[in-house]
C-alpha atoms as a PDB file:
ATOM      1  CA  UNK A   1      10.136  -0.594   5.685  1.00  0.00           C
ATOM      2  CA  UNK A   2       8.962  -2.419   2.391  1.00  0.00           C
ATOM      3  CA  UNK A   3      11.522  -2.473  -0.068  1.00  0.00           C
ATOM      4  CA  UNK A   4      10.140  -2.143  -3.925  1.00  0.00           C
ATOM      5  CA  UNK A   5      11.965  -3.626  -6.696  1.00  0.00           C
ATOM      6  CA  UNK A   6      10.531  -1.691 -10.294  1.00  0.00           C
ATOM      7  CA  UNK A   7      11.026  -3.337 -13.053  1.00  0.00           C
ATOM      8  CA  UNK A   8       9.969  -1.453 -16.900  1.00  0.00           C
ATOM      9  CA  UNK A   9      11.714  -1.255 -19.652  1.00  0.00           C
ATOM     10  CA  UNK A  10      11.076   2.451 -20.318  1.00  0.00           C
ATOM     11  CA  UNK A  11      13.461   4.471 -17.985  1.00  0.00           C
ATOM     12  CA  UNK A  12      11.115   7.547 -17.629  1.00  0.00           C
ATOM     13  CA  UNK A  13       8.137   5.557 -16.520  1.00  0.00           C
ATOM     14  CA  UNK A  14      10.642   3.079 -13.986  1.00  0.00           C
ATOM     15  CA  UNK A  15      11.542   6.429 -12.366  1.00  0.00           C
ATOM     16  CA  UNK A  16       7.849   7.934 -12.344  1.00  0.00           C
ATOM     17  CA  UNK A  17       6.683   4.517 -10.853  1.00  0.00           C
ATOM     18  CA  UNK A  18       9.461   4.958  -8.051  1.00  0.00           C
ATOM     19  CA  UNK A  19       9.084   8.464  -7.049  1.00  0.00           C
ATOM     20  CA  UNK A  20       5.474   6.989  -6.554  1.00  0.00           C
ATOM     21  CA  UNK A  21       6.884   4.372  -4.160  1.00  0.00           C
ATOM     22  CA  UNK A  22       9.319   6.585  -2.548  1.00  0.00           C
ATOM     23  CA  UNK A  23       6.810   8.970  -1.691  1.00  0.00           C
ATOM     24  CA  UNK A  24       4.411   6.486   0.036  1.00  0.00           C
ATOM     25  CA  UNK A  25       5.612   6.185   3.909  1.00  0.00           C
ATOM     26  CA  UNK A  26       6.880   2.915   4.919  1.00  0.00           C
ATOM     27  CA  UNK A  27       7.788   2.088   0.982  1.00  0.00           C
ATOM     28  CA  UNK A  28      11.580   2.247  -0.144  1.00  0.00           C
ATOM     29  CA  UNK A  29      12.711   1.890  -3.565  1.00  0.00           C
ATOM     30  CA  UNK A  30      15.611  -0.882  -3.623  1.00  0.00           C
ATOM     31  CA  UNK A  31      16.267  -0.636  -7.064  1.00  0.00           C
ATOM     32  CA  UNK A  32      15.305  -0.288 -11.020  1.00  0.00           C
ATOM     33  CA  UNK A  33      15.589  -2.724 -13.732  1.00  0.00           C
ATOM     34  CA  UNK A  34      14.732  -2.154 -17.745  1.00  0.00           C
ATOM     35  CA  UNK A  35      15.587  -6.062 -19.002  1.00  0.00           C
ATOM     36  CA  UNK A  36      13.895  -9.635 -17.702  1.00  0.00           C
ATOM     37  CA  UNK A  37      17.742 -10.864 -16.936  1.00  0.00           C
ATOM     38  CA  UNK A  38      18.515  -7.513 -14.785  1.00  0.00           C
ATOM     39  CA  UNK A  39      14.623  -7.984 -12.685  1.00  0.00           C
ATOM     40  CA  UNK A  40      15.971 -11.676 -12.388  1.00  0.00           C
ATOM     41  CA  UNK A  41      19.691 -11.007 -11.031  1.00  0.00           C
ATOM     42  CA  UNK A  42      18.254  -7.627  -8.934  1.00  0.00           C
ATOM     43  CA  UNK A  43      15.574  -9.465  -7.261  1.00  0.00           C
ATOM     44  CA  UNK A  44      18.274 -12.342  -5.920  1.00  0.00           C
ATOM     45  CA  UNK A  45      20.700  -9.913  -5.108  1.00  0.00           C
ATOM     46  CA  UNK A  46      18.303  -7.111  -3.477  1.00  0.00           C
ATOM     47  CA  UNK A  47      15.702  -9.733  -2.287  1.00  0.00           C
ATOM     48  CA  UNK A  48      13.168  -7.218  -2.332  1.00  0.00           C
ATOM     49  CA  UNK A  49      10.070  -7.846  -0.075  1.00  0.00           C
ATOM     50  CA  UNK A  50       7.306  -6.396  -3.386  1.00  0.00           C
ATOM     51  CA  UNK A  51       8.075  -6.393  -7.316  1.00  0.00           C
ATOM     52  CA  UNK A  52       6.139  -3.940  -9.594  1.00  0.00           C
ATOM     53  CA  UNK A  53       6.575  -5.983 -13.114  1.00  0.00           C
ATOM     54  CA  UNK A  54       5.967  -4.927 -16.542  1.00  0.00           C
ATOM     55  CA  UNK A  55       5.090  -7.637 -19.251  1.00  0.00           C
ATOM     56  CA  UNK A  56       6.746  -5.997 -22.058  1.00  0.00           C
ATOM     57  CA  UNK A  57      10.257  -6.190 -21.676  1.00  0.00           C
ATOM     58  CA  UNK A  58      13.178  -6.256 -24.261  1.00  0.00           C
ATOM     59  CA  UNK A  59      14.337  -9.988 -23.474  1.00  0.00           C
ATOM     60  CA  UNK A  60      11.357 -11.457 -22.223  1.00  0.00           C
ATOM     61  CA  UNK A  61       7.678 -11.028 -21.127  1.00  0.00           C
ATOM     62  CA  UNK A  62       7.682 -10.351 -17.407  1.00  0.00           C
ATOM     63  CA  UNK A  63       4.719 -13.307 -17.140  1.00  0.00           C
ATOM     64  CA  UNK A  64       7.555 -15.363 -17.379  1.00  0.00           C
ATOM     65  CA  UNK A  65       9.783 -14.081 -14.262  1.00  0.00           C
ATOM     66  CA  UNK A  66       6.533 -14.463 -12.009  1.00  0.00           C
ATOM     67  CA  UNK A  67       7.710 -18.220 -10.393  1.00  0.00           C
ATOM     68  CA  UNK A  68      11.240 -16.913  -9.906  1.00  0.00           C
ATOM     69  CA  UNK A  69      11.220 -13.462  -8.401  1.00  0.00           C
ATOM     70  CA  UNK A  70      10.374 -14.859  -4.600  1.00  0.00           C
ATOM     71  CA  UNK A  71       8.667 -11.531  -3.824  1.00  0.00           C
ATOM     72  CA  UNK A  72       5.128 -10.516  -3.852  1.00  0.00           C
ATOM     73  CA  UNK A  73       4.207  -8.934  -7.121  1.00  0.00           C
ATOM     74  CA  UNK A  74       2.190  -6.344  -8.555  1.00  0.00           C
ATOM     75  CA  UNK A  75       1.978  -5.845 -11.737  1.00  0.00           C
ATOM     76  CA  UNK A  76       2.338  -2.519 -13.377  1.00  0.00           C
ATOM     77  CA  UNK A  77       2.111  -2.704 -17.482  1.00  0.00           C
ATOM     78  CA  UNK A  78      -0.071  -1.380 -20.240  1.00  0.00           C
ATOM     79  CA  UNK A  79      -0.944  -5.039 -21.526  1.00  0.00           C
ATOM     80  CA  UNK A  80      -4.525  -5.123 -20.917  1.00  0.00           C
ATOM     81  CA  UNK A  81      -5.507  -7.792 -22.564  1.00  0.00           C
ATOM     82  CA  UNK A  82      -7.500 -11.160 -20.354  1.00  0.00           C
ATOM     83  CA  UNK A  83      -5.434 -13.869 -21.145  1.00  0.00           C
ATOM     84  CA  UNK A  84      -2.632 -11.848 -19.795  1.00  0.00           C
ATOM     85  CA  UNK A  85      -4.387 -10.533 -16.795  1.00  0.00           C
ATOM     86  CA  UNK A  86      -5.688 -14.341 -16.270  1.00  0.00           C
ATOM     87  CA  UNK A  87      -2.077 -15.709 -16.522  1.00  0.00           C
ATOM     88  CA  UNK A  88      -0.904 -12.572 -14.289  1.00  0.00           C
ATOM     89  CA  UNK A  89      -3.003 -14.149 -11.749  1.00  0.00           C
ATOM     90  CA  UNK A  90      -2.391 -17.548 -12.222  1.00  0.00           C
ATOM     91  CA  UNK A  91       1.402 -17.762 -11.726  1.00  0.00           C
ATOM     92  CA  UNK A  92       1.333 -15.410  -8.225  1.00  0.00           C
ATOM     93  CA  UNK A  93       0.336 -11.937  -8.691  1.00  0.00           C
ATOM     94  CA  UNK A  94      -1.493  -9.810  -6.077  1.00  0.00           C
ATOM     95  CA  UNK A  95      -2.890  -6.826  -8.383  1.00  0.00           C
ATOM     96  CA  UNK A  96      -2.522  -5.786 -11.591  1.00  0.00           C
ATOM     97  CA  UNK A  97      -2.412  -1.614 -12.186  1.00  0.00           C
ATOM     98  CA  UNK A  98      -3.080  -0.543 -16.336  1.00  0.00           C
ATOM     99  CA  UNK A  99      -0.326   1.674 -17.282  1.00  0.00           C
ATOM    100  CA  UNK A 100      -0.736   4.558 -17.284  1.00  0.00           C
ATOM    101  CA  UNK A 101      -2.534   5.092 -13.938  1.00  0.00           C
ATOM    102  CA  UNK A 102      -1.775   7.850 -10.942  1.00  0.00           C
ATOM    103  CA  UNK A 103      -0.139   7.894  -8.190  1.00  0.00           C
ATOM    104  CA  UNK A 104      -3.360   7.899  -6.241  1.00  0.00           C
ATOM    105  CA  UNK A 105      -3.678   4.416  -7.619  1.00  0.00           C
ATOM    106  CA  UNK A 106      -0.518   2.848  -6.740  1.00  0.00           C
ATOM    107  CA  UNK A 107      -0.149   4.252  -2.872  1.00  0.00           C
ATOM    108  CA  UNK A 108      -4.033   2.734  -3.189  1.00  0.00           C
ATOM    109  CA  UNK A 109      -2.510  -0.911  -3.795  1.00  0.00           C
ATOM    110  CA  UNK A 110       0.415  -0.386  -1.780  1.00  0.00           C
ATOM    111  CA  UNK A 111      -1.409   0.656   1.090  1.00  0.00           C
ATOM    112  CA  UNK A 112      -3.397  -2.113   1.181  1.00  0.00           C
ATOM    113  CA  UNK A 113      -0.625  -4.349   0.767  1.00  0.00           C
ATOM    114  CA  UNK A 114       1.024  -2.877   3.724  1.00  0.00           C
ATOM    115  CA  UNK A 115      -2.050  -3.653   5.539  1.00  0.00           C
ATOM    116  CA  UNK A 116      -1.994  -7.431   4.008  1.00  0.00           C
ATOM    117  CA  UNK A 117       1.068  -7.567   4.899  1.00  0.00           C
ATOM    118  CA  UNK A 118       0.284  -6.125   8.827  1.00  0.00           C
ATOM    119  CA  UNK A 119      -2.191  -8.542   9.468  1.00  0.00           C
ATOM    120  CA  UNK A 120       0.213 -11.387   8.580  1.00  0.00           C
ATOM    121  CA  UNK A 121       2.964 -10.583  10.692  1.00  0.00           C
ATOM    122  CA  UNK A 122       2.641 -12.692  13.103  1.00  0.00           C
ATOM    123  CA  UNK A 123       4.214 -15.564  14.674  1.00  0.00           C
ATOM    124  CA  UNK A 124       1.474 -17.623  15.609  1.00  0.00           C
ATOM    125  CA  UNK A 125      -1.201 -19.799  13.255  1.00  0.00           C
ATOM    126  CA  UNK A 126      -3.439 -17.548  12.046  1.00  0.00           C
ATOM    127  CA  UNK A 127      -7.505 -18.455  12.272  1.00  0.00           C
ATOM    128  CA  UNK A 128      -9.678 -18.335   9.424  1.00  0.00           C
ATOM    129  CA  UNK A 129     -11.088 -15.501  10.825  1.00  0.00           C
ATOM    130  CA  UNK A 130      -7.614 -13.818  10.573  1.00  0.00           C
ATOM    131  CA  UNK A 131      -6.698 -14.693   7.002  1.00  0.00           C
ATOM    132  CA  UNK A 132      -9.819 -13.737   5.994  1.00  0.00           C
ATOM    133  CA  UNK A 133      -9.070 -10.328   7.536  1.00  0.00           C
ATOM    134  CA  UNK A 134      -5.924 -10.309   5.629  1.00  0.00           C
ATOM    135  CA  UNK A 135      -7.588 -10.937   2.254  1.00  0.00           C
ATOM    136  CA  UNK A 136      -9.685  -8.597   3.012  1.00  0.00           C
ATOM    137  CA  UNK A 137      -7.116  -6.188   3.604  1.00  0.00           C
ATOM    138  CA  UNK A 138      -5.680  -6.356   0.569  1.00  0.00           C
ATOM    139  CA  UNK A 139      -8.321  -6.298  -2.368  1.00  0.00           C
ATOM    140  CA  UNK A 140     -11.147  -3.884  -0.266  1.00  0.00           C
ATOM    141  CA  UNK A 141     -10.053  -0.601  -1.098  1.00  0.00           C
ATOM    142  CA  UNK A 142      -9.932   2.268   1.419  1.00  0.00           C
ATOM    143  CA  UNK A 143     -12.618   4.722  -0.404  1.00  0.00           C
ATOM    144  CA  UNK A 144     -15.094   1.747  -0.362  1.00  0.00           C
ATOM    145  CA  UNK A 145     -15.037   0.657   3.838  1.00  0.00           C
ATOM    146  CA  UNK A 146     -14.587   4.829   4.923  1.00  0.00           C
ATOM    147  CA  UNK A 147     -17.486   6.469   3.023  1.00  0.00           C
ATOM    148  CA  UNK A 148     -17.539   9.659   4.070  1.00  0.00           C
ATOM    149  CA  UNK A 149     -19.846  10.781   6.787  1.00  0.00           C
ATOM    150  CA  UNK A 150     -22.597  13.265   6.016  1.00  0.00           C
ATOM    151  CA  UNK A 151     -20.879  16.639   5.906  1.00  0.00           C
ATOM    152  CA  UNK A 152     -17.409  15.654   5.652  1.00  0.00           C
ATOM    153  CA  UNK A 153     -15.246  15.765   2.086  1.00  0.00           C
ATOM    154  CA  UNK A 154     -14.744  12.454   0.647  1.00  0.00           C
ATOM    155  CA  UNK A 155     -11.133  13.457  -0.279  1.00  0.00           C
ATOM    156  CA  UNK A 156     -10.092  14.625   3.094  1.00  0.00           C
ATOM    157  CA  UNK A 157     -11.206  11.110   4.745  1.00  0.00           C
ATOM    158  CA  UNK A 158      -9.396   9.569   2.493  1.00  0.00           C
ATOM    159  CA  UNK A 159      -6.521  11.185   3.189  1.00  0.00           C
ATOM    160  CA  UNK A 160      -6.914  10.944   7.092  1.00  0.00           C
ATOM    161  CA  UNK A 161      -7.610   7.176   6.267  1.00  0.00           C
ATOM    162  CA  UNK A 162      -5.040   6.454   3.851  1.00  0.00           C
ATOM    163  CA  UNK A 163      -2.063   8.152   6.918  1.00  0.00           C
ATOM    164  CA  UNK A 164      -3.340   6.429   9.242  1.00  0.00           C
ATOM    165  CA  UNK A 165      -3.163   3.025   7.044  1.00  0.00           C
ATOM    166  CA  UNK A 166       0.203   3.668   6.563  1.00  0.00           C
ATOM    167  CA  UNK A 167       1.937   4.597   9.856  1.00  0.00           C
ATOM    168  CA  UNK A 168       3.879   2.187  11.527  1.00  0.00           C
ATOM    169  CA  UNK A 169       2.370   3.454  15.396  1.00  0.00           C
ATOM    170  CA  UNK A 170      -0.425   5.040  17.016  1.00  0.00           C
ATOM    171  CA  UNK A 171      -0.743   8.749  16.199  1.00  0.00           C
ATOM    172  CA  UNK A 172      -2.144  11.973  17.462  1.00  0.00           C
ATOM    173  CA  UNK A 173      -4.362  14.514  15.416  1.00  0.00           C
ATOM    174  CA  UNK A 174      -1.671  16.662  15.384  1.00  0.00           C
ATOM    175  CA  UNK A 175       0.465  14.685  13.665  1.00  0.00           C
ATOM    176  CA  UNK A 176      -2.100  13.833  11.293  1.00  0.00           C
ATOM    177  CA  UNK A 177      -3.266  17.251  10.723  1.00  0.00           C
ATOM    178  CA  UNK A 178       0.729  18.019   9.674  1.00  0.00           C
ATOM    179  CA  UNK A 179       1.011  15.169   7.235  1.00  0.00           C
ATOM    180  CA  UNK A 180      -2.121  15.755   5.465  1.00  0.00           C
ATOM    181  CA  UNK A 181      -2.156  19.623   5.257  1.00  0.00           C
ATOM    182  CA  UNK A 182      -5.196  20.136   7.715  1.00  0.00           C
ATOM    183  CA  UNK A 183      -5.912  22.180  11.029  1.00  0.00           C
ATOM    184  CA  UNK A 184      -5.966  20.177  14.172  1.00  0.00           C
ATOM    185  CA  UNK A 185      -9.237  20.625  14.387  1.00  0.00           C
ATOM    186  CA  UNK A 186     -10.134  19.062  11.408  1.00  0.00           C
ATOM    187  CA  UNK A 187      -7.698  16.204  11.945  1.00  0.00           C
ATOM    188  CA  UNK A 188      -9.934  15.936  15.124  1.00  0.00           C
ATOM    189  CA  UNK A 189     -12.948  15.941  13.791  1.00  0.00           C
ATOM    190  CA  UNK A 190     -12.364  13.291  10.643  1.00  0.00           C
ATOM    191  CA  UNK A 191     -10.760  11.225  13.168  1.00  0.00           C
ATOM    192  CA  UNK A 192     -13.469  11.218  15.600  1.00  0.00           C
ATOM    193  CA  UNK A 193     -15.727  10.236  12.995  1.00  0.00           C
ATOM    194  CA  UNK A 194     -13.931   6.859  11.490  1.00  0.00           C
ATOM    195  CA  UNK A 195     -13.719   6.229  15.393  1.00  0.00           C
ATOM    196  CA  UNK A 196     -17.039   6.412  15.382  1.00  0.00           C
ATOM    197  CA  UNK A 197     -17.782   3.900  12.073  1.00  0.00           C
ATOM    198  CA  UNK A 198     -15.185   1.622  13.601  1.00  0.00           C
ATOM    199  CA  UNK A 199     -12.438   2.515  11.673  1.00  0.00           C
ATOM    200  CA  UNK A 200     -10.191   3.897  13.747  1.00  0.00           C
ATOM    201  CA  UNK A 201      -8.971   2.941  17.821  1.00  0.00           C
ATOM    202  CA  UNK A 202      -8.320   5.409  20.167  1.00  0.00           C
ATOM    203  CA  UNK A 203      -6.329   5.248  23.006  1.00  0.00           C
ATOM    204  CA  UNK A 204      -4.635   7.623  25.657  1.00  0.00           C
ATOM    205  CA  UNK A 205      -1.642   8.688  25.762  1.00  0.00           C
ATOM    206  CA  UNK A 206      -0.082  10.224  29.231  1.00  0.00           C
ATOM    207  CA  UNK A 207       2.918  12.785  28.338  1.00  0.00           C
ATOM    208  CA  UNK A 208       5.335  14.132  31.574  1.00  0.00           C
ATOM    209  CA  UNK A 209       2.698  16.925  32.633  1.00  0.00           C
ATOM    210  CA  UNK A 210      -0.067  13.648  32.992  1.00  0.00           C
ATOM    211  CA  UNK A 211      -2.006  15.556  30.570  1.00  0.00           C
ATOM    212  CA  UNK A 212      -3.542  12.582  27.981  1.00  0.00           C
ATOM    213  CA  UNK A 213      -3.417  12.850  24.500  1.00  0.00           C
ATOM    214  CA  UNK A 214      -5.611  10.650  22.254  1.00  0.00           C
ATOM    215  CA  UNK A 215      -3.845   8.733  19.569  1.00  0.00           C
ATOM    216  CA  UNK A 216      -5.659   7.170  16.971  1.00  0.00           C
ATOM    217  CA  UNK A 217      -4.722   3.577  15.033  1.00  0.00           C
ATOM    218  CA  UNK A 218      -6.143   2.116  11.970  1.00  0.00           C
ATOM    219  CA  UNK A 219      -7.966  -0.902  12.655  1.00  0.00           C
ATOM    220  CA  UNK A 220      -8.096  -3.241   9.524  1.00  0.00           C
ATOM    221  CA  UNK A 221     -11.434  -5.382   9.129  1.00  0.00           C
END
């Protein structure tokens, strides 16, 4: 489970931005904060694993609490402007969402995060070739590597893609189907097709009758 510290000081849009999180599987919210000094005190008492930061705050801009959160960040504000998206990036943040934006958006950049966060899970020193992976796991957005294939609806590959980014095993197009809202069949066939383009691994499955079952895993380039 990633825990989610969010941190804006409107209390309407702190709870919209964590019924986002709370929604996404494998996210938990570990807590809301409106000031600088309560992000500061909530972040060493919760020690969340990911911060979604606003820059306007009442007591201080949330550029400032970048170097002492010790959490990943991602920055969730309405201040658009480049020097503040250049600073953003500069003292340690991993993407930076334009209030307002969708929830759509958000599970986008928390999905790949999970991902980023996946691939460097490990014990062992990674190769170049597997921190590149992980980079790439975090900025390439899922609509861009699973185009849809000819025939198929862009929104429900998404949707197969973006459950089986998120799940924390193997799963079966059953499963799948029930989480996104789709016939087996369908689950089957979408499935079948990011196996196909690489996207997805399948493996068997043998259950107590010896029948096997495919399962289905996302596989991260």
């Amino acid at each position: 489970m990633i825990d989610v510290l969010v941190v804006d000081d409107d209390f309407r849009v702190a709870q919209v931005h964590a019924g986002f999180v709370a929604a996404l599987r494998g996210f938990a919210v570990a807590g809301l904060a409106h000031t600088a000094a309560q992000a500061r005190s909530m972040a060493a008492e919760l020690r969340p694993d990911l911060v979604l930061l606003d820059v306007y705050l009442p007591d201080a801009s949330g550029l400032t609490l970048l170097p002492d959160l010790d959490a990943d960040v991602i920055m969730a504000t309405a201040a658009a402007d480049p020097r503040a998206v250049r600073e953003a990036f500069r003292r340690g943040a991993l993407h930076y969402l334009v209030k307002p934006f969708t929830a759509a958006a958000l599970n986008e950049r928390l999905t790949a995060y999970a991902r980023y966060r996946q691939a460097l899970s490990g014990g062992n020193e990674l190769s170049q070739a597997a921190l590149d992976d992980a980079v790439r796991a975090l900025y390439a957005p899922l609509h861009a590597r699973t185009p849809a294939p000819k025939g198929q609806s862009p929104v429900t590959t998404r949707l197969v893609s973006d459950a089986l980014a998120r799940a924390d095993a193997p799963r079966s197009a059953a499963e799948i189907a029930d989480e996104v809202g789709i016939s087996r069949a369908t689950a089957q066939r979408y499935l079948a097709a990011l196996a196909e383009a690489g996207r997805v691994v399948v493996t068997l499955r043998y259950g107590a009758t010896g029948r096997p079952e495919h399962q289905y895993a996302w596989s991260p380039r």
